[in-house]
C-alpha atoms as a PDB file:
ATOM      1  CA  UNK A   1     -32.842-147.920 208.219  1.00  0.00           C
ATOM      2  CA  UNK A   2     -30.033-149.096 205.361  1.00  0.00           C
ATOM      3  CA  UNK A   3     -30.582-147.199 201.996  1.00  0.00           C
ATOM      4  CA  UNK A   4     -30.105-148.984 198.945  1.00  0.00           C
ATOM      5  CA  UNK A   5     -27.236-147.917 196.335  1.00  0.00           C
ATOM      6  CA  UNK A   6     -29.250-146.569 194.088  1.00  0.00           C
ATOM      7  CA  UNK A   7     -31.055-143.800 196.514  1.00  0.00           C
ATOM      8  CA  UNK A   8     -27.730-142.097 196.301  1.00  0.00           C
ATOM      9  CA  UNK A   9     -27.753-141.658 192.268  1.00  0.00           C
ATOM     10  CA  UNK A  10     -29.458-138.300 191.198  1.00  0.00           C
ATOM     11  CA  UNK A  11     -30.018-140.296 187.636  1.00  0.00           C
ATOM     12  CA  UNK A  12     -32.502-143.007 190.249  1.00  0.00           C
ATOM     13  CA  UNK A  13     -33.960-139.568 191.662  1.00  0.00           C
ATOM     14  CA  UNK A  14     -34.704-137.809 188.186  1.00  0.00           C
ATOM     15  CA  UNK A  15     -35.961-140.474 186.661  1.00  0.00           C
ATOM     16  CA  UNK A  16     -38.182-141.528 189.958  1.00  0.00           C
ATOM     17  CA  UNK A  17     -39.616-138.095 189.912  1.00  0.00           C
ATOM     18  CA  UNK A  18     -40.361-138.514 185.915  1.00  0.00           C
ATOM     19  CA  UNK A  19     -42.209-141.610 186.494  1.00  0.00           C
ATOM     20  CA  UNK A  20     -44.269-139.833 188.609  1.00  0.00           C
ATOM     21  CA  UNK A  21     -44.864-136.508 186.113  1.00  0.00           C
ATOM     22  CA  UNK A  22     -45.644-138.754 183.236  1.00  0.00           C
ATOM     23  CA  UNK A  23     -48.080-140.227 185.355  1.00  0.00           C
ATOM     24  CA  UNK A  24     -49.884-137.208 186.022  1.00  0.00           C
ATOM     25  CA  UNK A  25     -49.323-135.845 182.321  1.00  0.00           C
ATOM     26  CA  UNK A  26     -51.999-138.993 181.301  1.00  0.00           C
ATOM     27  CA  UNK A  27     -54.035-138.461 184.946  1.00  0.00           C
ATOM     28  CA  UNK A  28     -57.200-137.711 182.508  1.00  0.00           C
ATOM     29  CA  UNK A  29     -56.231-139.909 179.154  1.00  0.00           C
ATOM     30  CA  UNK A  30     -59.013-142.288 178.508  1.00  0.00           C
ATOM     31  CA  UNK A  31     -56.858-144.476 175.792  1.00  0.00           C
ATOM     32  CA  UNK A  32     -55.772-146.768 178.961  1.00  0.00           C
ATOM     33  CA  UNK A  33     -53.924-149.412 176.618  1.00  0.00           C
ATOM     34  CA  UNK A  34     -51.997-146.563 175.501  1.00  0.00           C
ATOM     35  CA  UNK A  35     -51.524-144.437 178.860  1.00  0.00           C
ATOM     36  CA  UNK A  36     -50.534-148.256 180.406  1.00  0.00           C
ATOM     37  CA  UNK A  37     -47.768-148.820 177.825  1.00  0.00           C
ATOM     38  CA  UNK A  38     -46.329-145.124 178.391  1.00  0.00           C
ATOM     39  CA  UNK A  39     -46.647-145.408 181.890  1.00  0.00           C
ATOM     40  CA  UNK A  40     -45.063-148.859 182.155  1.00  0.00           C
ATOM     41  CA  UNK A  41     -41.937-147.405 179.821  1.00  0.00           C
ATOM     42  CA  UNK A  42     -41.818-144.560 182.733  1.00  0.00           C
ATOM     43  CA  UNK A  43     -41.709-146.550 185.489  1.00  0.00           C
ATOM     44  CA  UNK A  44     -39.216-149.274 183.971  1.00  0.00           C
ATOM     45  CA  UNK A  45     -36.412-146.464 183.951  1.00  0.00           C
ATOM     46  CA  UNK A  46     -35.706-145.882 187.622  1.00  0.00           C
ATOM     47  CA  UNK A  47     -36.668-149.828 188.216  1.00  0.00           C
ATOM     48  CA  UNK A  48     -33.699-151.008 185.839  1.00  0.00           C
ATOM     49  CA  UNK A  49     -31.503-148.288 187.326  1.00  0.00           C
ATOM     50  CA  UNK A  50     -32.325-149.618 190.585  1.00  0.00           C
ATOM     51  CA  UNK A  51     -32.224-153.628 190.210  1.00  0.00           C
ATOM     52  CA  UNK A  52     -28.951-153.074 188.138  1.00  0.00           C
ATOM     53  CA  UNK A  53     -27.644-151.153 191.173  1.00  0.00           C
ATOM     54  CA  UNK A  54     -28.317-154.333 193.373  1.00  0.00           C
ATOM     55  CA  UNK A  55     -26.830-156.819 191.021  1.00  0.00           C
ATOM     56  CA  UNK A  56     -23.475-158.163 192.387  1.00  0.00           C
ATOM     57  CA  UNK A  57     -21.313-157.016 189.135  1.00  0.00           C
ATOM     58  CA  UNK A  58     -20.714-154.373 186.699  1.00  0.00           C
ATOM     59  CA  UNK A  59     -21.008-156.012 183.929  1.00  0.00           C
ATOM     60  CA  UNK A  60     -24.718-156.877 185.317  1.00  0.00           C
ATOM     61  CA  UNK A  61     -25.479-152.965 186.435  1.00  0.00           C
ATOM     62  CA  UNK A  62     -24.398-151.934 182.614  1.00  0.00           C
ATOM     63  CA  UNK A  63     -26.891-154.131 181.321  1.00  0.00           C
ATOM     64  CA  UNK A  64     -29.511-153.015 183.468  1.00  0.00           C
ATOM     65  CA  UNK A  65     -28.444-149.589 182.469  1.00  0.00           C
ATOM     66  CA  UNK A  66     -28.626-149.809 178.709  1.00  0.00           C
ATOM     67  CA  UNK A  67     -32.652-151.819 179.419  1.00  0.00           C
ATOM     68  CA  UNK A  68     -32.955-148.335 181.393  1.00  0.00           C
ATOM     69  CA  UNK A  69     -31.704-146.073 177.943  1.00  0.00           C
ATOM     70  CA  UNK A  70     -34.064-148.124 175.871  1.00  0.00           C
ATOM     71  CA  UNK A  71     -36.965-147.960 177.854  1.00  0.00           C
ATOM     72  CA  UNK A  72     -36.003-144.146 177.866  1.00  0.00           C
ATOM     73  CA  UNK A  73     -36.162-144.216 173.781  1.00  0.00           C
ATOM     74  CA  UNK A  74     -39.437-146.398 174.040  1.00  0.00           C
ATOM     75  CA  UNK A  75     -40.634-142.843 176.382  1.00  0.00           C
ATOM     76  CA  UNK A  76     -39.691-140.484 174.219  1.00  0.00           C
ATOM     77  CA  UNK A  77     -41.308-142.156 171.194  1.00  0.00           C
ATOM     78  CA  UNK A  78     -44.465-142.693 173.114  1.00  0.00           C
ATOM     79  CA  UNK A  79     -44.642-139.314 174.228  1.00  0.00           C
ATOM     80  CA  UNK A  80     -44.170-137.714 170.426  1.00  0.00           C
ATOM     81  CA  UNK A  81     -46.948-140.249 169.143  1.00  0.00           C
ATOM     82  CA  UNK A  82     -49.098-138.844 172.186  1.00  0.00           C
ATOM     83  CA  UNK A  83     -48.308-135.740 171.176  1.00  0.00           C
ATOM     84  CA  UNK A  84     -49.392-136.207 167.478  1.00  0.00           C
ATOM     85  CA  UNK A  85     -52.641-137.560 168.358  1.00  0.00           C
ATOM     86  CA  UNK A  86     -53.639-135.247 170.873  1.00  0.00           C
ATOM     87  CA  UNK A  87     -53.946-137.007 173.767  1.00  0.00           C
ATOM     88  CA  UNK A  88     -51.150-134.886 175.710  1.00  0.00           C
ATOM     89  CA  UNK A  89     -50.293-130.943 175.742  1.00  0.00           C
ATOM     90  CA  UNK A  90     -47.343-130.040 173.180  1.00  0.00           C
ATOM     91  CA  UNK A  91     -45.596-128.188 176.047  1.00  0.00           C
ATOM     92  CA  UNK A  92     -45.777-130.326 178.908  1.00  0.00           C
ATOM     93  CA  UNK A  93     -44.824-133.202 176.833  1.00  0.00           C
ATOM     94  CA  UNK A  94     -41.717-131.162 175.130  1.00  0.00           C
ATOM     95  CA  UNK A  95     -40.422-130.476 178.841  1.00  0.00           C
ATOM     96  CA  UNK A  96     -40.530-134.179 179.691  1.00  0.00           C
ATOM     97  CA  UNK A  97     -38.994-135.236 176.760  1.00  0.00           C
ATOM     98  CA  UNK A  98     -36.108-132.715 177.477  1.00  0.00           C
ATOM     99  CA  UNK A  99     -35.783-133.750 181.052  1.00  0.00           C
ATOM    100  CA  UNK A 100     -36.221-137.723 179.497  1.00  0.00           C
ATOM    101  CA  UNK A 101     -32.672-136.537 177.258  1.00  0.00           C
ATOM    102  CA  UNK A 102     -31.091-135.365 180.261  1.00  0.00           C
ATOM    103  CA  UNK A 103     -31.636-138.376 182.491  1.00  0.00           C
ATOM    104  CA  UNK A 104     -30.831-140.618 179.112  1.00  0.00           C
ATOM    105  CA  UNK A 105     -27.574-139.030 178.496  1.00  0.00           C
ATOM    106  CA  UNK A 106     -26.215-139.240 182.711  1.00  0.00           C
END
């Protein structure tokens, strides 16, 4: 079976597998307009990364990667608003906010 472009990039990969932790970080939040809106920020990352990836230009896969660094700023903001409202561990959120940097900055 053919693998998309994107499969390849460890930035897709990362920010796949963060989708999926900041998932679980809010498995037990009961705020759900609040764990939807994080969660939808988390999942838009890899999405952008990947429908920019399957657009026919550059200039089009740029764009899709700069809707990708935003959504990553909308993240991080979530998560330190989470944070100061207690509806997320300090520590576990601190981690994905590093590894959000990371995947932000590739």
């Amino acid at each position: 079976m053919r693998k998309y472009a994107f499969e390849h990039l460890d930035v897709w990969r990362r920010s796949s597998r963060l989708a999926c932790d900041v998932y679980l970080l809010f498995n037990g939040c009961r705020d759900y307009g609040f764990k939807d809106q994080v969660t939808r920020s988390a999942v838009s990352i890899p999405s952008n990364i990947a429908e920019g990836e399957e657009r026919s230009s550059f200039k089009e896969s740029a764009r899709f990667l700069y809707y990708s660094k935003g959504s990553a700023g909308e993240l991080v903001t979530q998560l330190y608003i989470a944070i100061e409202i207690g509806l997320i561990d300090r520590e576990k959120a601190l981690i994905v906010i590093d590894e959000i940097k990371q995947i932000s900055a590739m």
